[in-house]
N, C-alpha and C. Protein backbone atom coordinates (compact mmCIF):
# COMPACT_ATOMS: atom_id res chain seq x y z
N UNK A 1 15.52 20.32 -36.95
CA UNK A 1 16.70 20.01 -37.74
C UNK A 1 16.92 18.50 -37.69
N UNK A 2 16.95 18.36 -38.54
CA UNK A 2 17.62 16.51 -39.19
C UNK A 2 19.30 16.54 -38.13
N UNK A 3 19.11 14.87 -37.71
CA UNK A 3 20.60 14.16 -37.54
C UNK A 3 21.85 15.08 -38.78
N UNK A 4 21.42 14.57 -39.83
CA UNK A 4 22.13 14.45 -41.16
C UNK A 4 22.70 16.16 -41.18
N UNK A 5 21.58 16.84 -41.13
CA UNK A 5 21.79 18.28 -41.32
C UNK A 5 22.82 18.87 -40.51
N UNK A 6 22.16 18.40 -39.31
CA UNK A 6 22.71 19.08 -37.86
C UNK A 6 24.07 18.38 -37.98
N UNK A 7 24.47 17.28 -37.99
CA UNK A 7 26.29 16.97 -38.49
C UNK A 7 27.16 17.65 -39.66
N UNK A 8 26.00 17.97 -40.73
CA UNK A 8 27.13 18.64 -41.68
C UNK A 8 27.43 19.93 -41.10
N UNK A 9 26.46 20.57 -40.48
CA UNK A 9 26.63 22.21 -39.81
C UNK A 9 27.92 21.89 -38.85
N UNK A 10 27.86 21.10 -37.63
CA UNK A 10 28.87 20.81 -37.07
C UNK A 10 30.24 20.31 -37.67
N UNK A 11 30.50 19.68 -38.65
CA UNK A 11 31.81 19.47 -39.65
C UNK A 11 32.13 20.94 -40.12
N UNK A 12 31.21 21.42 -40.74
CA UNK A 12 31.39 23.24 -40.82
C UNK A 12 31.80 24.11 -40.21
N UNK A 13 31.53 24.02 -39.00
CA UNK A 13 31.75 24.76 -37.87
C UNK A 13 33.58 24.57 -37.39
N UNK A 14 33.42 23.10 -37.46
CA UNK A 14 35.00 22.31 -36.91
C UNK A 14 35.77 23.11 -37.96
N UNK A 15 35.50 22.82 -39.13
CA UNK A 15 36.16 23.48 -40.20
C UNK A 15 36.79 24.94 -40.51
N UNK A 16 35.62 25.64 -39.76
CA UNK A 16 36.04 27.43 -40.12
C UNK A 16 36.68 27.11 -38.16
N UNK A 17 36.59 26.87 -37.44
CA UNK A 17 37.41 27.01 -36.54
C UNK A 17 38.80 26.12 -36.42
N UNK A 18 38.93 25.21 -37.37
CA UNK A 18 40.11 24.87 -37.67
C UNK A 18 41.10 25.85 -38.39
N UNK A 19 40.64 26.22 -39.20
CA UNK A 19 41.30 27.49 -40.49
C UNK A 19 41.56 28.44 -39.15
N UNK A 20 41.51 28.50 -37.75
CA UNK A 20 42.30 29.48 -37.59
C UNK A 20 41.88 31.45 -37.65
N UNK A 21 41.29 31.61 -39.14
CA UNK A 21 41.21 32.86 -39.51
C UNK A 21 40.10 33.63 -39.01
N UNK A 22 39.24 33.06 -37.85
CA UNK A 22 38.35 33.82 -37.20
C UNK A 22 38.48 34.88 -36.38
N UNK A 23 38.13 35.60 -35.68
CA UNK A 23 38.68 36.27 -34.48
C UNK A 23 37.83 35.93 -33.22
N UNK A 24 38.61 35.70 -31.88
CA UNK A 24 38.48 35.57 -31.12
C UNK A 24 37.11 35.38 -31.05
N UNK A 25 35.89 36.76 -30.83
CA UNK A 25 34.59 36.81 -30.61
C UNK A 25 34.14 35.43 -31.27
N UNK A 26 34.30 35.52 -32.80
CA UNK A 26 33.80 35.20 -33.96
C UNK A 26 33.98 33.36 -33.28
N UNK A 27 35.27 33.38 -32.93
CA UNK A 27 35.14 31.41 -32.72
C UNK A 27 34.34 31.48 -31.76
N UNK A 28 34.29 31.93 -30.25
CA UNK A 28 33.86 31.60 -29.41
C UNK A 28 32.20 31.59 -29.81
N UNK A 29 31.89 32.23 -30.84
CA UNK A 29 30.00 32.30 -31.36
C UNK A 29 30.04 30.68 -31.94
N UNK A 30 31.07 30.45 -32.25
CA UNK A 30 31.19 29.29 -33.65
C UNK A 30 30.92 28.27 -32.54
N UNK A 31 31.87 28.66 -31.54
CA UNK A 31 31.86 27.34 -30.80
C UNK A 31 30.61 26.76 -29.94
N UNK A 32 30.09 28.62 -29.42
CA UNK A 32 28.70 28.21 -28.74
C UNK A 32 27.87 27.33 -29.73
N UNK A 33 27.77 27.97 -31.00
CA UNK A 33 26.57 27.30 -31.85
C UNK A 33 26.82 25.57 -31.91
N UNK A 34 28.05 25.63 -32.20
CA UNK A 34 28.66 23.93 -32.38
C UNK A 34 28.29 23.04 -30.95
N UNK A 35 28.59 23.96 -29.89
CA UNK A 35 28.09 23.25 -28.73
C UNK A 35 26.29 22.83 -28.99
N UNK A 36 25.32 24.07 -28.75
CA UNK A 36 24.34 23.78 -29.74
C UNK A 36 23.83 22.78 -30.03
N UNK A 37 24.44 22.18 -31.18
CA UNK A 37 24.14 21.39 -32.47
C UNK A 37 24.74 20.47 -31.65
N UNK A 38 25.62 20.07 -30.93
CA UNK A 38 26.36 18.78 -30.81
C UNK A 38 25.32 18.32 -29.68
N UNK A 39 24.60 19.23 -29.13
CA UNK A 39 23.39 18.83 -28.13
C UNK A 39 22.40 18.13 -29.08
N UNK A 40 21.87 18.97 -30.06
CA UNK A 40 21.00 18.26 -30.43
C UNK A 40 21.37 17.07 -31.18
N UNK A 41 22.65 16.83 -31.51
CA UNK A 41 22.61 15.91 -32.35
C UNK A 41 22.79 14.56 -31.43
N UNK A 42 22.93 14.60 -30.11
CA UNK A 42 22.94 13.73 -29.32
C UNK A 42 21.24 13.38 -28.68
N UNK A 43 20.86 14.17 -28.70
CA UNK A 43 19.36 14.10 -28.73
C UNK A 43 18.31 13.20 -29.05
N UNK A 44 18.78 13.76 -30.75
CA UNK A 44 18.06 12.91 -31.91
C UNK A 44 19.04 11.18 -31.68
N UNK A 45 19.98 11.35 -31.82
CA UNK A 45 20.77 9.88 -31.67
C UNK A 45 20.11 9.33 -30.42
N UNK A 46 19.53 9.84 -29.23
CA UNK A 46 19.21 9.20 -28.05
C UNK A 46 17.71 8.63 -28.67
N UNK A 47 17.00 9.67 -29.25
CA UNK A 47 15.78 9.47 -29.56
C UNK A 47 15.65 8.09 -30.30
N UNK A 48 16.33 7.75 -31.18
CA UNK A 48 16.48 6.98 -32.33
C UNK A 48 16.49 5.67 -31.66
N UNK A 49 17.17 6.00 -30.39
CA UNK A 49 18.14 4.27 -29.67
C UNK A 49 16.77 3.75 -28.95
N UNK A 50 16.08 4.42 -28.78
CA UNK A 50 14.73 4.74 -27.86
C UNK A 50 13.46 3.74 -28.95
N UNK A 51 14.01 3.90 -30.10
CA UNK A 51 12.85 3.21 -30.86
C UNK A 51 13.79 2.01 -31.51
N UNK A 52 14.78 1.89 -31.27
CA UNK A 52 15.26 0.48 -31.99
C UNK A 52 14.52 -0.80 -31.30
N UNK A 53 14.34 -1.67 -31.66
CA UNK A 53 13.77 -2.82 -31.45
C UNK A 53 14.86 -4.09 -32.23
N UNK A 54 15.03 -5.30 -30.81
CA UNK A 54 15.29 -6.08 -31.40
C UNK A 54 14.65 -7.10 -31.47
N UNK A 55 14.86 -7.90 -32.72
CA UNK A 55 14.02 -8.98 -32.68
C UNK A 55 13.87 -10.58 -32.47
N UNK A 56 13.83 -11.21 -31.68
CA UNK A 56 14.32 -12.56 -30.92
C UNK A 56 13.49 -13.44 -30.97
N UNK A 57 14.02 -14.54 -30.74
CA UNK A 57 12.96 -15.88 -30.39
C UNK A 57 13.67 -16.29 -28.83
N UNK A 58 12.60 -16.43 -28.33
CA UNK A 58 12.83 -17.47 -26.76
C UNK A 58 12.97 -19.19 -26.95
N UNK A 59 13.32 -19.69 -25.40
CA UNK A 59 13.64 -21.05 -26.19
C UNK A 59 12.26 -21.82 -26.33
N UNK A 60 11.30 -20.96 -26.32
CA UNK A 60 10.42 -22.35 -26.89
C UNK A 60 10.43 -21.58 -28.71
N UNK A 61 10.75 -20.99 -29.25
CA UNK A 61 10.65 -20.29 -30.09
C UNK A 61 9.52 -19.20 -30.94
N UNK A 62 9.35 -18.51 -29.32
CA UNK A 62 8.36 -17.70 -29.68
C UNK A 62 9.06 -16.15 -30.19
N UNK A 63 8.32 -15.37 -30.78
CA UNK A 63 9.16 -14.23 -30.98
C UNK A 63 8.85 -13.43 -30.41
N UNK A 64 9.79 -12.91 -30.21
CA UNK A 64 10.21 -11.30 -29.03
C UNK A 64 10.30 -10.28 -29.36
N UNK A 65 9.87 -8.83 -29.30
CA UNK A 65 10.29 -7.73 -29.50
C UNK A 65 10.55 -7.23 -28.47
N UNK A 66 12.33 -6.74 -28.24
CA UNK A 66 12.93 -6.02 -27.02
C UNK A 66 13.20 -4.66 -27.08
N UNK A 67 13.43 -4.09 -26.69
CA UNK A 67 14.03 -2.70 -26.80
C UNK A 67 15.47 -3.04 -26.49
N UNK A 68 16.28 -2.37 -27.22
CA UNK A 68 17.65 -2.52 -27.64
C UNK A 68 18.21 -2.21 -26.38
N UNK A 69 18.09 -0.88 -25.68
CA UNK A 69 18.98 -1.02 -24.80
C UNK A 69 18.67 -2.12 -23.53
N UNK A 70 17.20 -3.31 -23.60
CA UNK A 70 17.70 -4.00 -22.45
C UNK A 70 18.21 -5.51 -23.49
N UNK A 71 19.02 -5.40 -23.97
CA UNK A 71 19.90 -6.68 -24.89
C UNK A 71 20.99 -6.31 -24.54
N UNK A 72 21.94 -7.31 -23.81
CA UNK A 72 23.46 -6.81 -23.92
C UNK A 72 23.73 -7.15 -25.49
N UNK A 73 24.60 -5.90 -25.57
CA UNK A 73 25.80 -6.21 -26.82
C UNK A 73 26.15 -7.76 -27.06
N UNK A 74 26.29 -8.72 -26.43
CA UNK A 74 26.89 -9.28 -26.57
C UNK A 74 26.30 -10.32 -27.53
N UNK A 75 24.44 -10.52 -27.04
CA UNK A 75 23.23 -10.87 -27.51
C UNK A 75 22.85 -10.30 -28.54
N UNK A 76 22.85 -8.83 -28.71
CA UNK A 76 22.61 -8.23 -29.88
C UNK A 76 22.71 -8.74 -31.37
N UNK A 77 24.26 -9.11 -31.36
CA UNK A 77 24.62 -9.37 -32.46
C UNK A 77 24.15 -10.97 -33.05
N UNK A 78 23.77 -11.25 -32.15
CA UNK A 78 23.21 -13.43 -32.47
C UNK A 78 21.98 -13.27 -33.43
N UNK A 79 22.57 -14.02 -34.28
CA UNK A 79 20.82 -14.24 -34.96
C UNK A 79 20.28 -15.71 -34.53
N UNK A 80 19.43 -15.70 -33.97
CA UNK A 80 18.35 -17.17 -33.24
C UNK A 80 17.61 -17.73 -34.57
């Protein structure tokens, strides 16, 4: 299952268990599945962070390819 997919199912899910009109059994299935999906959709989002690359120059101005999570935020956002 796709990011994309697997969020609209979960908005769906929020949705018919918002309305209330389920019964008991019926949410608690809704909710397992939503639990589910909210796994995988953290998954795929981990997976994704796993292949970002950022791209830098050092100070003699050579270029760098880092992996995102070792850039602080703070660096992230600089363009060199």
């Amino acid at each position: 299952m796709k990011f994309e997919a697997a969020l609209k199912r979960l908005e769906e899910i929020v949705g018919e268990l918002e309305k209330g009109e389920l019964s008991l059994d019926e949410s608690l299935a809704k909710y397992e599945d939503g639990i589910k999906i909210y796994r995988k959709c953290l998954e795929l989002l981990e997976g994704a962070e796993k292949r970002l690359k950022i791209f830098a120059r050092d100070e003699n101005g050579r270029l760098l390819v880092k992996d995102i999570s070792q850039v602080p935020l703070s660096e992230a956002g600089n363009k060199q």
